[in-house]
Structure formats: C-alpha cells, structure tokens
PDB file of N, CA and C in Angstrom:
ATOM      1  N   UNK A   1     120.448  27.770 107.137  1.00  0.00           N
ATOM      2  CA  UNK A   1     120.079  27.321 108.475  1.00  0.00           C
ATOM      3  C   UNK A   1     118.876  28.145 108.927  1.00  0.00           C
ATOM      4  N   UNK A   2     117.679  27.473 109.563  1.00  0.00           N
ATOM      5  CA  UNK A   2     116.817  28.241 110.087  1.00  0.00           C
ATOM      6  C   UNK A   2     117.109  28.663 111.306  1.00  0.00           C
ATOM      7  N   UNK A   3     115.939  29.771 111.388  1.00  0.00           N
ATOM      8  CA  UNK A   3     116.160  30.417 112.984  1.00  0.00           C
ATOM      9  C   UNK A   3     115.957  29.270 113.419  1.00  0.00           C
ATOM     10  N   UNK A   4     115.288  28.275 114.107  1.00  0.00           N
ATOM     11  CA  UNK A   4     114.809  27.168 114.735  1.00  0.00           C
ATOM     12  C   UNK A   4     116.374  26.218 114.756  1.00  0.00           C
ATOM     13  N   UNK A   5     117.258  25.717 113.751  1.00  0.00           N
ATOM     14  CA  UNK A   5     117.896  25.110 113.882  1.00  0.00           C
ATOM     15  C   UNK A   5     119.235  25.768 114.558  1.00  0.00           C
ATOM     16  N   UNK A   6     119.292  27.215 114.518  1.00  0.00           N
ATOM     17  CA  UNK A   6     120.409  28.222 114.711  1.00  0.00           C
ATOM     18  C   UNK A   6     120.097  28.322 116.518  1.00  0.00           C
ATOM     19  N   UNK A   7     119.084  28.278 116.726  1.00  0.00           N
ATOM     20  CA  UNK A   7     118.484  27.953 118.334  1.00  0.00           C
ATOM     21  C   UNK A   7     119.117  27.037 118.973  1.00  0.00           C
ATOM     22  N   UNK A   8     119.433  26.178 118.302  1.00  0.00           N
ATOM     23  CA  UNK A   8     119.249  24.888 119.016  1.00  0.00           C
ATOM     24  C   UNK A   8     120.716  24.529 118.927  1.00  0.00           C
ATOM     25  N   UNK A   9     121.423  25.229 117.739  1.00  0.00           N
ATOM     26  CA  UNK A   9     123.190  25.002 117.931  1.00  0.00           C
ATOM     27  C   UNK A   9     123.687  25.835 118.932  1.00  0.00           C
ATOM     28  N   UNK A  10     123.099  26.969 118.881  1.00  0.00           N
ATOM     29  CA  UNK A  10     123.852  27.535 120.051  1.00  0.00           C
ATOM     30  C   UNK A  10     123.100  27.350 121.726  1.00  0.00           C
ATOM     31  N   UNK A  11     122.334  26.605 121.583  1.00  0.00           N
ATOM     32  CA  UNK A  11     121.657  26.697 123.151  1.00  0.00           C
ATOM     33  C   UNK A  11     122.686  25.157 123.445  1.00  0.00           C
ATOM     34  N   UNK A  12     122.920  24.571 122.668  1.00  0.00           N
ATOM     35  CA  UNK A  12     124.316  23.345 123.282  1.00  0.00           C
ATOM     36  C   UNK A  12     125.193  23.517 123.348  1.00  0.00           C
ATOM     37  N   UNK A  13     125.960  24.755 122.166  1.00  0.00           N
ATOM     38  CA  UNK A  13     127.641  25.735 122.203  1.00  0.00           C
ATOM     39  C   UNK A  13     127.397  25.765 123.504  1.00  0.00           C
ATOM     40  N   UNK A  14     126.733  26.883 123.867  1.00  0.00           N
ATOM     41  CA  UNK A  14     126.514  27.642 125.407  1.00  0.00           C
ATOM     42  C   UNK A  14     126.547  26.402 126.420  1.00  0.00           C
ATOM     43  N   UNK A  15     125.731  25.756 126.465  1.00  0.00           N
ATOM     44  CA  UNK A  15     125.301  24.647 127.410  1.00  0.00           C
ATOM     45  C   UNK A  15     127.115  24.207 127.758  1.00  0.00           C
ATOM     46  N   UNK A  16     128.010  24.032 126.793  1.00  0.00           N
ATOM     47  CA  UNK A  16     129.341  23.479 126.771  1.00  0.00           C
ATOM     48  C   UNK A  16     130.342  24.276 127.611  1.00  0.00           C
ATOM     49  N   UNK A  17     129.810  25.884 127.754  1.00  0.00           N
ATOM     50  CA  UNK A  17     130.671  26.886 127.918  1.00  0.00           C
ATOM     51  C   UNK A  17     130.749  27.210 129.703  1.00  0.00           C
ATOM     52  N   UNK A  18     132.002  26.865 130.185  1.00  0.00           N
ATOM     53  CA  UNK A  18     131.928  27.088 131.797  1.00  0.00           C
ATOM     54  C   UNK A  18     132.757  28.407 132.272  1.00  0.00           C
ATOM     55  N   UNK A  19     132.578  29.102 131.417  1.00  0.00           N
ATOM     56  CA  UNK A  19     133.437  31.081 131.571  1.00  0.00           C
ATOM     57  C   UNK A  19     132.872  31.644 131.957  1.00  0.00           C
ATOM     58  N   UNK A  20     132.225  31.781 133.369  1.00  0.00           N
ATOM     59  CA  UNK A  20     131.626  32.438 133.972  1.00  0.00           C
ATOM     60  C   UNK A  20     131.431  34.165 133.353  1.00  0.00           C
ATOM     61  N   UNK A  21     132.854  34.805 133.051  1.00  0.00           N
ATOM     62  CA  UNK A  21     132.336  36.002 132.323  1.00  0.00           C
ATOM     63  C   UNK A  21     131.946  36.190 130.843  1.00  0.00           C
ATOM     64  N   UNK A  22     132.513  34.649 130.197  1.00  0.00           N
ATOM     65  CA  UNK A  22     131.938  34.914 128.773  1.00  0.00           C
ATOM     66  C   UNK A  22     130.391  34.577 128.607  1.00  0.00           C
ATOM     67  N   UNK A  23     130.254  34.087 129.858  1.00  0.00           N
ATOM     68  CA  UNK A  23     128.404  33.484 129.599  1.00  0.00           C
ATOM     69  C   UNK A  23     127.933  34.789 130.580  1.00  0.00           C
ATOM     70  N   UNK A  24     128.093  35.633 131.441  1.00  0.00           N
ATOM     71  CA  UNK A  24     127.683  36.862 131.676  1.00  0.00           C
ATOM     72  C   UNK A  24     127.673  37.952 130.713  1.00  0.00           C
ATOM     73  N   UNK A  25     128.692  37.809 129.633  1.00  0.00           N
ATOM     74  CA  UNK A  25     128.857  38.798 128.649  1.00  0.00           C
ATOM     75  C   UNK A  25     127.876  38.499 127.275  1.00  0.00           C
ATOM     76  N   UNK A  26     127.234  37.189 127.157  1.00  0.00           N
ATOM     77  CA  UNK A  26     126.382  36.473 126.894  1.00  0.00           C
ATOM     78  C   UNK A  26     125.237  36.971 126.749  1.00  0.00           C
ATOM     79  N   UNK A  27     124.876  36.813 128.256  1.00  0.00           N
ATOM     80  CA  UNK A  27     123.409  37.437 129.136  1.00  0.00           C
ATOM     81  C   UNK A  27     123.205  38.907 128.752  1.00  0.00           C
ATOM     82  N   UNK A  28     124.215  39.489 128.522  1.00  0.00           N
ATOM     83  CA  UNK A  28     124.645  40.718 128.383  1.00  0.00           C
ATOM     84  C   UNK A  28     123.296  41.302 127.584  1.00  0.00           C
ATOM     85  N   UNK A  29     124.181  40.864 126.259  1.00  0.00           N
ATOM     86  CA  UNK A  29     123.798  40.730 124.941  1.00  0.00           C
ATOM     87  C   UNK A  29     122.311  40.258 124.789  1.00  0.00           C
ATOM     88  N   UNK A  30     122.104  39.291 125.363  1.00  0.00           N
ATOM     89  CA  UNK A  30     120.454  38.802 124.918  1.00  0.00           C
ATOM     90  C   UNK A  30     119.411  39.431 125.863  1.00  0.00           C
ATOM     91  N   UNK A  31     120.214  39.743 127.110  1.00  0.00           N
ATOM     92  CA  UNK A  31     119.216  41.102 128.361  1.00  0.00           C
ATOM     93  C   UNK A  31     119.041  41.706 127.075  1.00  0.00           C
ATOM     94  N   UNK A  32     119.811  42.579 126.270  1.00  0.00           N
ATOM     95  CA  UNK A  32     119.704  44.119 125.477  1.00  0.00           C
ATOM     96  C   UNK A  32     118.688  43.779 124.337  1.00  0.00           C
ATOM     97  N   UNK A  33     118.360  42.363 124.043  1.00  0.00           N
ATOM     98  CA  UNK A  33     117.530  42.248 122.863  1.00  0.00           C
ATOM     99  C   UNK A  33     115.692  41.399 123.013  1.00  0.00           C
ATOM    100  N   UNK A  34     115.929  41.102 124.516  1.00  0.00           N
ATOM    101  CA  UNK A  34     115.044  40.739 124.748  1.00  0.00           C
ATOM    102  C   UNK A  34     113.844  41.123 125.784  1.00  0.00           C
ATOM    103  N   UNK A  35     114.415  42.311 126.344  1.00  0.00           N
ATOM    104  CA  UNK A  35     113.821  43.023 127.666  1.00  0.00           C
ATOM    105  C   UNK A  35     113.603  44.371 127.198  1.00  0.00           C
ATOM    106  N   UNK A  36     112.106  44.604 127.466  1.00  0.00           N
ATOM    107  CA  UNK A  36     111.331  45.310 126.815  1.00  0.00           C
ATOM    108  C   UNK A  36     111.798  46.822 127.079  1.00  0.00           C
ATOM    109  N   UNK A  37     112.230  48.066 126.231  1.00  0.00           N
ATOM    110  CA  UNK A  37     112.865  49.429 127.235  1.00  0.00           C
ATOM    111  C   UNK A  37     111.845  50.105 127.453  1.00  0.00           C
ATOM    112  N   UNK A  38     112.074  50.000 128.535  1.00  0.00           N
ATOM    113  CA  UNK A  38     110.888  51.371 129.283  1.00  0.00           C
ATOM    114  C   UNK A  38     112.139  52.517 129.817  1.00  0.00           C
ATOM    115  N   UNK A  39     111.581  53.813 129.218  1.00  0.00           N
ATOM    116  CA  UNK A  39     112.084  54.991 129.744  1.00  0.00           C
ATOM    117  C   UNK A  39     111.217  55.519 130.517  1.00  0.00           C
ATOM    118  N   UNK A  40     111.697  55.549 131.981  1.00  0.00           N
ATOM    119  CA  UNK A  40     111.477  56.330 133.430  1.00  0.00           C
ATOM    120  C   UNK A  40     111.901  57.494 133.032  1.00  0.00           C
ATOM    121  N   UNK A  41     110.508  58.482 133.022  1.00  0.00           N
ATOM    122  CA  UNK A  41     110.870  60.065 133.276  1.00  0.00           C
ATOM    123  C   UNK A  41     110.737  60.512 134.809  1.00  0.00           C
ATOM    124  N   UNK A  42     111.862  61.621 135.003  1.00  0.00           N
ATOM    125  CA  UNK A  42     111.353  62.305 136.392  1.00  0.00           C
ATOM    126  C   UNK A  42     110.480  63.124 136.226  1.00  0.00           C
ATOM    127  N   UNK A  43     109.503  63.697 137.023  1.00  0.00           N
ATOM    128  CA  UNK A  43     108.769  64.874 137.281  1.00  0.00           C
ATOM    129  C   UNK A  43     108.873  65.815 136.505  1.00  0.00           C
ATOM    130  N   UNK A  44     109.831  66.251 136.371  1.00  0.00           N
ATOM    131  CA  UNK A  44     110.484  67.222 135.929  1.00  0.00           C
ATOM    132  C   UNK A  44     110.409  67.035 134.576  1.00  0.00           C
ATOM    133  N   UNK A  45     110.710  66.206 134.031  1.00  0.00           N
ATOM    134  CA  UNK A  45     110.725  65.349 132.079  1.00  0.00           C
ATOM    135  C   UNK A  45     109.172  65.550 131.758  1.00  0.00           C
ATOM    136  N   UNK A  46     108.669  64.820 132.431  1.00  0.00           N
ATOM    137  CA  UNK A  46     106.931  64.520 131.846  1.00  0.00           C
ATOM    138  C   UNK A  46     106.572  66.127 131.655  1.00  0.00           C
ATOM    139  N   UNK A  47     106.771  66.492 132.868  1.00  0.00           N
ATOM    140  CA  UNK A  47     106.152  68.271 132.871  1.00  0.00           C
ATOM    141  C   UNK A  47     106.631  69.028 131.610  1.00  0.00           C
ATOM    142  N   UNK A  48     108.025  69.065 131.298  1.00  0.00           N
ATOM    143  CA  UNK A  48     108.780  69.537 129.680  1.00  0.00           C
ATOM    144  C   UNK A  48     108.191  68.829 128.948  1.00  0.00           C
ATOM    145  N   UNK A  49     107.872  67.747 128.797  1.00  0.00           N
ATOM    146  CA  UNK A  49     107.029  66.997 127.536  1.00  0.00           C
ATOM    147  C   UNK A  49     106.063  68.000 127.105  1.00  0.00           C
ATOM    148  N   UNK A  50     104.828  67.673 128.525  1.00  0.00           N
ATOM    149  CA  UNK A  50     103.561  68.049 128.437  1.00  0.00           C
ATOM    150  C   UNK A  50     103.811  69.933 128.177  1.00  0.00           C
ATOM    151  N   UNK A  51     104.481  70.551 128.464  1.00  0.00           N
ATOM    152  CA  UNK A  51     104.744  72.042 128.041  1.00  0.00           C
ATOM    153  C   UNK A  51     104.873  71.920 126.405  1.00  0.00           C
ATOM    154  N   UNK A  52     106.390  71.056 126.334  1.00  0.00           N
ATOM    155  CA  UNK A  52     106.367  71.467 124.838  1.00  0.00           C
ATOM    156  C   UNK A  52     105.264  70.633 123.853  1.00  0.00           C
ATOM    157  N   UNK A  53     104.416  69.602 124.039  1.00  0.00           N
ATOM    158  CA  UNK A  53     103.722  69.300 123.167  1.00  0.00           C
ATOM    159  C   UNK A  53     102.658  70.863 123.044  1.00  0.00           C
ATOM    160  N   UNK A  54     102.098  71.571 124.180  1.00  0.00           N
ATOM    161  CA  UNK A  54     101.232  72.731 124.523  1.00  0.00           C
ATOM    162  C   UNK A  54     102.103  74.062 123.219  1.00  0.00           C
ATOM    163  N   UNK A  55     103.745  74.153 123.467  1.00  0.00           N
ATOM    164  CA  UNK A  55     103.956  75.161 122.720  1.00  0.00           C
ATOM    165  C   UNK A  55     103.415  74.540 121.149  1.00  0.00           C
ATOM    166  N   UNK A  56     103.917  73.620 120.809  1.00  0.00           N
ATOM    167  CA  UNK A  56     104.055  72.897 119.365  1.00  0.00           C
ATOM    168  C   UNK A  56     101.993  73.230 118.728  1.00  0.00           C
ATOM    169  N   UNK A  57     101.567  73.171 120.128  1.00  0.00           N
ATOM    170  CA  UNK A  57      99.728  73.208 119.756  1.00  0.00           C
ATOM    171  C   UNK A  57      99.790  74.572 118.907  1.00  0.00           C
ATOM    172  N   UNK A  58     100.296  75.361 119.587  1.00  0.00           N
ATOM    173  CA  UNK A  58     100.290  76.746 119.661  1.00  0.00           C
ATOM    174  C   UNK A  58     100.821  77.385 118.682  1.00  0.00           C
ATOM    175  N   UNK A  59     101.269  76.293 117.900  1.00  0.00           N
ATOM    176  CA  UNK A  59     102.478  76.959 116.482  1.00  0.00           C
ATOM    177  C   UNK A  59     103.597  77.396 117.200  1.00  0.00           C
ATOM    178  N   UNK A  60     104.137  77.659 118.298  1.00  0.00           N
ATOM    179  CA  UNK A  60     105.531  77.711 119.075  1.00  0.00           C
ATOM    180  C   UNK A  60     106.341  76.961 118.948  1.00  0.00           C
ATOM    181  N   UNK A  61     106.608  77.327 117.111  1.00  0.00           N
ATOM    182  CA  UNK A  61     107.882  76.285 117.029  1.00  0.00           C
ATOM    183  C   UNK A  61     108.959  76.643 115.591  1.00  0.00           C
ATOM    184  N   UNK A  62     110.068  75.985 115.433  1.00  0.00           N
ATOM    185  CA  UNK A  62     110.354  76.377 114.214  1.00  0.00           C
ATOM    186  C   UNK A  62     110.787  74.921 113.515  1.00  0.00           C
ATOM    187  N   UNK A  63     110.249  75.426 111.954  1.00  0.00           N
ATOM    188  CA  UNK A  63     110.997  74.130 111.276  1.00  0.00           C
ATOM    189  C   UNK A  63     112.407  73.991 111.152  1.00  0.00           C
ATOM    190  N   UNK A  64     112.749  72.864 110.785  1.00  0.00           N
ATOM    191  CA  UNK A  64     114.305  72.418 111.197  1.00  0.00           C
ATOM    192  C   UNK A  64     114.820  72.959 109.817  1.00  0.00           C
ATOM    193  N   UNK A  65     114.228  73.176 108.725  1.00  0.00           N
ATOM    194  CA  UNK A  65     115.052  73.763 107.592  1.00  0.00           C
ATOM    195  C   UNK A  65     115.094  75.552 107.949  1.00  0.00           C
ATOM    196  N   UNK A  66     113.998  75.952 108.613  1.00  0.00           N
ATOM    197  CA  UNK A  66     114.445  77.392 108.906  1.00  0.00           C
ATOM    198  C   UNK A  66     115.392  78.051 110.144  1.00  0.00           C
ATOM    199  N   UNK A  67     115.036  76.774 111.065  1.00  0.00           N
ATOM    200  CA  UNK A  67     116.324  76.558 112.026  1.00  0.00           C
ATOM    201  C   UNK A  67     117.894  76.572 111.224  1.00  0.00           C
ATOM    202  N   UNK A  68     117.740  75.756 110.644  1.00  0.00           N
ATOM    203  CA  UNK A  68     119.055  75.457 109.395  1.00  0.00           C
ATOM    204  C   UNK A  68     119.545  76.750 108.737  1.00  0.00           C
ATOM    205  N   UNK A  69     118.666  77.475 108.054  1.00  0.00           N
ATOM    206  CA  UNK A  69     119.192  78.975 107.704  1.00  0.00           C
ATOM    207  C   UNK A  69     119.063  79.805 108.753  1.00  0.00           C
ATOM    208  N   UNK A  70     118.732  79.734 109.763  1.00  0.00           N
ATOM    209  CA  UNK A  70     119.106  81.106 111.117  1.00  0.00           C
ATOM    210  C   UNK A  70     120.627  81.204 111.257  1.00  0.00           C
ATOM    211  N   UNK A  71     120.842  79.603 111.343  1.00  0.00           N
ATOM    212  CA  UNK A  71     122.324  78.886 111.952  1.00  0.00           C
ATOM    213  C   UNK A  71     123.145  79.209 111.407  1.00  0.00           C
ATOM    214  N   UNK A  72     122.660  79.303 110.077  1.00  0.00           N
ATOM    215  CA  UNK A  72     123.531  79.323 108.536  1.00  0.00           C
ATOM    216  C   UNK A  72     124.147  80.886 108.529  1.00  0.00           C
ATOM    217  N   UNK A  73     123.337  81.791 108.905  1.00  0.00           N
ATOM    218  CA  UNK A  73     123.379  83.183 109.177  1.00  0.00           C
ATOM    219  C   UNK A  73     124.156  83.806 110.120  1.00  0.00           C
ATOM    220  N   UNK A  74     123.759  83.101 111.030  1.00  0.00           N
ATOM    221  CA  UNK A  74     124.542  83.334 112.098  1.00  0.00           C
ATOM    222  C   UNK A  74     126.335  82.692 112.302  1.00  0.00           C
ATOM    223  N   UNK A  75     126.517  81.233 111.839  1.00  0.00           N
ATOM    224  CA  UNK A  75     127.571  81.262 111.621  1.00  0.00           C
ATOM    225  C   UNK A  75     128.653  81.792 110.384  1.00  0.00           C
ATOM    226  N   UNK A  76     127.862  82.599 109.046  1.00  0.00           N
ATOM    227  CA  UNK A  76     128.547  83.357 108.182  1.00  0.00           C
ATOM    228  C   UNK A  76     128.602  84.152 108.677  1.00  0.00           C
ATOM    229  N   UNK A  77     128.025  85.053 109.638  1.00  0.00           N
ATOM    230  CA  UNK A  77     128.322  86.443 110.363  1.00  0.00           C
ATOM    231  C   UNK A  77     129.327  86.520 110.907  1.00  0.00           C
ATOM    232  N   UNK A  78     129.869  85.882 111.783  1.00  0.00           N
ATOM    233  CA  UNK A  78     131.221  85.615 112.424  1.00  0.00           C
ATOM    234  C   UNK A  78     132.342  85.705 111.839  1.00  0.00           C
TER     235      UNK A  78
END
C-alpha cells in the first residue's frame, strides 16, 4: 500500500469515527508529528548556553572518556 493510498483509508476510518476522545487522542498523535518543536529558552538558559559555548572556546572542558575514568576512580575509592 502506498503512502497516498494509506491517506486516504484512514482519512474515511476517521471520517466514520464519532468518539469524541478517541479522535482527540488522534489529534494527539498527529499534533506530535506534525508541528514543528520550537524550544523556548528563559533568560537565564540562553545566558548558560552562551557562557558554556565561551568555556568550550577556551578548552574549559573535559572529554567524556576522561570524565569516565575520574568517575571510575572515584567510585573504586569508596
């Protein structure tokens, strides 16, 4: 079955369907796949962005495999 023909069976299923919450639970589902996500930062977010991209300039940072053996160290110490 093509996408095109798979369209068109379920836009008449639906058309048939009078469940007010199963056709909201519906909407649900196709809101989440069809509406574009924009993430809203506060003030506060953008400013931590723009800091840590500045440390990362700076070499102010560690790799995640040497992160990995600090951790490693620290939880055999215990």
């Amino acid at each position: 079955m093509t996408a095109i023909e798979l369209k068109k069976l379920l836009i008449h299923r639906i058309a048939e369907i009078n469940d007010v919450s199963f056709l909201n639970a519906l909407k649900t589902i196709l809101d989440s796949k069809t509406q574009p996500h924009t993430l809203t930062l506060t003030a506060e977010q953008r400013y931590e962005i723009i800091e840590s991209k500045k440390e990362i300039e700076q070499g102010l940072f560690i790799e995640q495999i040497e992160l990995d053996k600090e951790f490693n160290k620290w939880v055999s110490a215990k």
